[in-house]
C-alpha atoms as a PDB file:
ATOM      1  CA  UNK A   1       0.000   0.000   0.000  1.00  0.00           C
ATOM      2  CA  UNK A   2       1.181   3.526  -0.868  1.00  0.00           C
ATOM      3  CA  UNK A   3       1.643   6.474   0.782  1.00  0.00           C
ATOM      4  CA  UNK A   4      -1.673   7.715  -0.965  1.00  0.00           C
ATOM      5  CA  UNK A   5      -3.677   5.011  -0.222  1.00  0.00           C
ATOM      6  CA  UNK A   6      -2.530   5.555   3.324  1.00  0.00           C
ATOM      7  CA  UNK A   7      -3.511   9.226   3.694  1.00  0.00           C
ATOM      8  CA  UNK A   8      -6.921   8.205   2.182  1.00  0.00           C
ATOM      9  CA  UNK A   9      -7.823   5.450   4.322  1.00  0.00           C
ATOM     10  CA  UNK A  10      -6.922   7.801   7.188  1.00  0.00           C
ATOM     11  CA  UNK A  11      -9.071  10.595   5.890  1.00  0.00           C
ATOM     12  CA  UNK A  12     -11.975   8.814   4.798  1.00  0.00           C
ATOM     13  CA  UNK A  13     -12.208   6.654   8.299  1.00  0.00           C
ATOM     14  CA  UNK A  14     -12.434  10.543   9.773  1.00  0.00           C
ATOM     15  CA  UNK A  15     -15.054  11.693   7.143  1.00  0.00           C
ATOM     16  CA  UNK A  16     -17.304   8.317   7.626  1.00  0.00           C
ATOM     17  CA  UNK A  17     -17.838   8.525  11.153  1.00  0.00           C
ATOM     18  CA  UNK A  18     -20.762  11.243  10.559  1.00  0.00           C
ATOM     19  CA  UNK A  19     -22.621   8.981   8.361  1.00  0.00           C
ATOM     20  CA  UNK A  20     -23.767   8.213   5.244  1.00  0.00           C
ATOM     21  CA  UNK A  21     -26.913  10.809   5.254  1.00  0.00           C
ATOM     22  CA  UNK A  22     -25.129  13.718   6.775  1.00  0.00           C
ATOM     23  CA  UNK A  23     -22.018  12.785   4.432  1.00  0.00           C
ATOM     24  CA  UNK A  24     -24.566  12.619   1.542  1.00  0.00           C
ATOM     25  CA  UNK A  25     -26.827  15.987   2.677  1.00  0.00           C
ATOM     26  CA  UNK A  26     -23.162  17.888   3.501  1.00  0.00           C
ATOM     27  CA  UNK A  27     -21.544  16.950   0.096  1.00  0.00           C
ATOM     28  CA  UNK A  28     -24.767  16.249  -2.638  1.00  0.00           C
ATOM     29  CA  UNK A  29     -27.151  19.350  -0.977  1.00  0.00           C
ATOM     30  CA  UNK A  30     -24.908  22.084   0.506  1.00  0.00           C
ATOM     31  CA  UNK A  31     -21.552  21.514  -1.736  1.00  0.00           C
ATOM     32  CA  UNK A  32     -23.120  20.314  -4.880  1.00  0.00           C
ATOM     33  CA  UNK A  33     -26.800  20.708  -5.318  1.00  0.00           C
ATOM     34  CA  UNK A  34     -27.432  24.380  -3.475  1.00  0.00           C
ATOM     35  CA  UNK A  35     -24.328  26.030  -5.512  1.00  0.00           C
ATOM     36  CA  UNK A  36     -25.163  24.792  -8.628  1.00  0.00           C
ATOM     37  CA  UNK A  37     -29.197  26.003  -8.803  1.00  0.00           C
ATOM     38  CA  UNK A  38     -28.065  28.816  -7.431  1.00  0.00           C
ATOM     39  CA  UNK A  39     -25.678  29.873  -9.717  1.00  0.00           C
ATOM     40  CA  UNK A  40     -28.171  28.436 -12.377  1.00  0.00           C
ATOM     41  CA  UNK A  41     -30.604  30.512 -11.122  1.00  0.00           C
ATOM     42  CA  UNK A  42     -28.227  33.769 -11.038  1.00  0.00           C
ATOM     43  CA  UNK A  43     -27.239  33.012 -14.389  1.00  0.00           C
ATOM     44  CA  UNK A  44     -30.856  32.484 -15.844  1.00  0.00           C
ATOM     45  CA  UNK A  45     -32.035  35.948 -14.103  1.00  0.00           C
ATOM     46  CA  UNK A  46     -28.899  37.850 -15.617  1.00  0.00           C
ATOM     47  CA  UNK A  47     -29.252  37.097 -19.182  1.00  0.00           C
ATOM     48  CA  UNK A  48     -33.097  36.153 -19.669  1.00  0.00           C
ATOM     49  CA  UNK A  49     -35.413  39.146 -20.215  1.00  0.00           C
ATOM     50  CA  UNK A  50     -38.519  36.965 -19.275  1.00  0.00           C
ATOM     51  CA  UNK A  51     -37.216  35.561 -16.733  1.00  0.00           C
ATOM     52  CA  UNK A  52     -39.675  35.997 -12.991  1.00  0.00           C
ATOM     53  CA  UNK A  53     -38.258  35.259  -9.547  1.00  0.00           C
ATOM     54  CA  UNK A  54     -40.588  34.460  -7.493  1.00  0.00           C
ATOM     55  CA  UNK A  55     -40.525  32.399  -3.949  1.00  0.00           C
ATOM     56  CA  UNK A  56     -42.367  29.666  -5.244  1.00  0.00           C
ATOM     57  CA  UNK A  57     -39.466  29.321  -7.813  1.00  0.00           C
ATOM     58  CA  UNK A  58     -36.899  29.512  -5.758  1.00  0.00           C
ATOM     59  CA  UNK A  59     -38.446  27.267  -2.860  1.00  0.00           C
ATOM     60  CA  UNK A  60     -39.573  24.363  -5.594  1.00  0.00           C
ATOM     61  CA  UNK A  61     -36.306  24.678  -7.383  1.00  0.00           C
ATOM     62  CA  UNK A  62     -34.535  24.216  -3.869  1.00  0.00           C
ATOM     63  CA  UNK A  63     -36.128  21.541  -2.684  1.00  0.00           C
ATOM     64  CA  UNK A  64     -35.904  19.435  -6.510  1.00  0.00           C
ATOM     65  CA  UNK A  65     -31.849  19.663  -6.424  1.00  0.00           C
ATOM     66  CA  UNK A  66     -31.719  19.020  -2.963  1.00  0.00           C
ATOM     67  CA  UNK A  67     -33.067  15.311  -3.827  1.00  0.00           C
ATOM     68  CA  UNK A  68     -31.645  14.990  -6.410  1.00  0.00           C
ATOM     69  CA  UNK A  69     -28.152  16.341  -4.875  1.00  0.00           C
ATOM     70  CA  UNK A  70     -28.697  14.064  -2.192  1.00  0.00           C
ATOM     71  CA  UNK A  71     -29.441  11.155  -4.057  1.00  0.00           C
ATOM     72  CA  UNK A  72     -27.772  11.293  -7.345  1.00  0.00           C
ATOM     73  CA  UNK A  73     -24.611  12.946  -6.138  1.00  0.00           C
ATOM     74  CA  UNK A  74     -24.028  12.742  -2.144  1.00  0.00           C
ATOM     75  CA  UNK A  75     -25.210   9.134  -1.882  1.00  0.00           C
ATOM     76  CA  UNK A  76     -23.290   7.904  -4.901  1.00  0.00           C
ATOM     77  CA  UNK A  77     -19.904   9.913  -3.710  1.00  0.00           C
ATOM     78  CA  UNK A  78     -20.500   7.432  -0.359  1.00  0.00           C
ATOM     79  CA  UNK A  79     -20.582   4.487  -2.211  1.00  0.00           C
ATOM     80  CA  UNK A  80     -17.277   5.384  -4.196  1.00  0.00           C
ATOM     81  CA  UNK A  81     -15.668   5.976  -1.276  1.00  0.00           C
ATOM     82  CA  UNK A  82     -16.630   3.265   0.654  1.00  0.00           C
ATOM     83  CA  UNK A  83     -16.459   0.968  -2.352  1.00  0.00           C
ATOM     84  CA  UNK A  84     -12.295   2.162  -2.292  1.00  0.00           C
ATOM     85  CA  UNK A  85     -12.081   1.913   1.293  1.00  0.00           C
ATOM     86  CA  UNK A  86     -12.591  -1.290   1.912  1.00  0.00           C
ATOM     87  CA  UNK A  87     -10.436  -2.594  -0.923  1.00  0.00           C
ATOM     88  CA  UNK A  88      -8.105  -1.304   0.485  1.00  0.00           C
ATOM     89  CA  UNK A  89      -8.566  -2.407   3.505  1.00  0.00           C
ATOM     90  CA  UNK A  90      -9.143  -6.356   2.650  1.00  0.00           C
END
C-alpha cells in the first residue's frame, strides 16, 4: 500500500464517522446541489429578459436539487468511497 492510499484510508475513516446521510446531505445538498441552482438561477435571471423570480421558484427549485443532490450525487460519492475503502482495507 502507498503512501496515498494511506492518507486516504486515514481521511476517509475521519469523514465516515458522521454517516452516510449527513455525508450525503453535507456533500450532494450544501456543496453540490445548493451552488449549482443557485448559480443556475443567477445566471438564468442575468441574461433572460422573461425571466420571474418568485418564492415559489426559488423554494420548488430548492427543494428538486436538494433530492436529487442528495441522491444522485451525495449518496453515490459514499458508495465510491466506501467501495475504495474497503479494498483497500481487505
Amino acid at each position: 500500500m502507498n503512501n496515498v492510499d494511506e492518507r486516504f484510508i486515514a481521511w476517509w475513516e475521519e469523514k465516515r464517522k458522521v454517516g452516510k446521510w449527513k455525508y450525503a446531505f453535507k456533500h450532494g445538498v450544501l456543496m453540490f446541489a445548493l451552488p449549482v441552482y443557485t448559480g443556475v438561477e443567477l445566471f438564468r435571471y442575468f441574461t433572460r429578459t422573461d425571466y420571474e423570480l418568485s418564492v415559489t421558484r426559488i423554494l420548488a427549485g430548492a427543494i428538486i436539487w436538494s433530492v436529487l443532490g442528495l441522491l444522485s450525487f451525495g449518496l453515490i460519492q459514499w458508495q465510491t468511497q466506501e467501495k475504495r475503502y474497503r479494498k483497500l482495507k481487505s
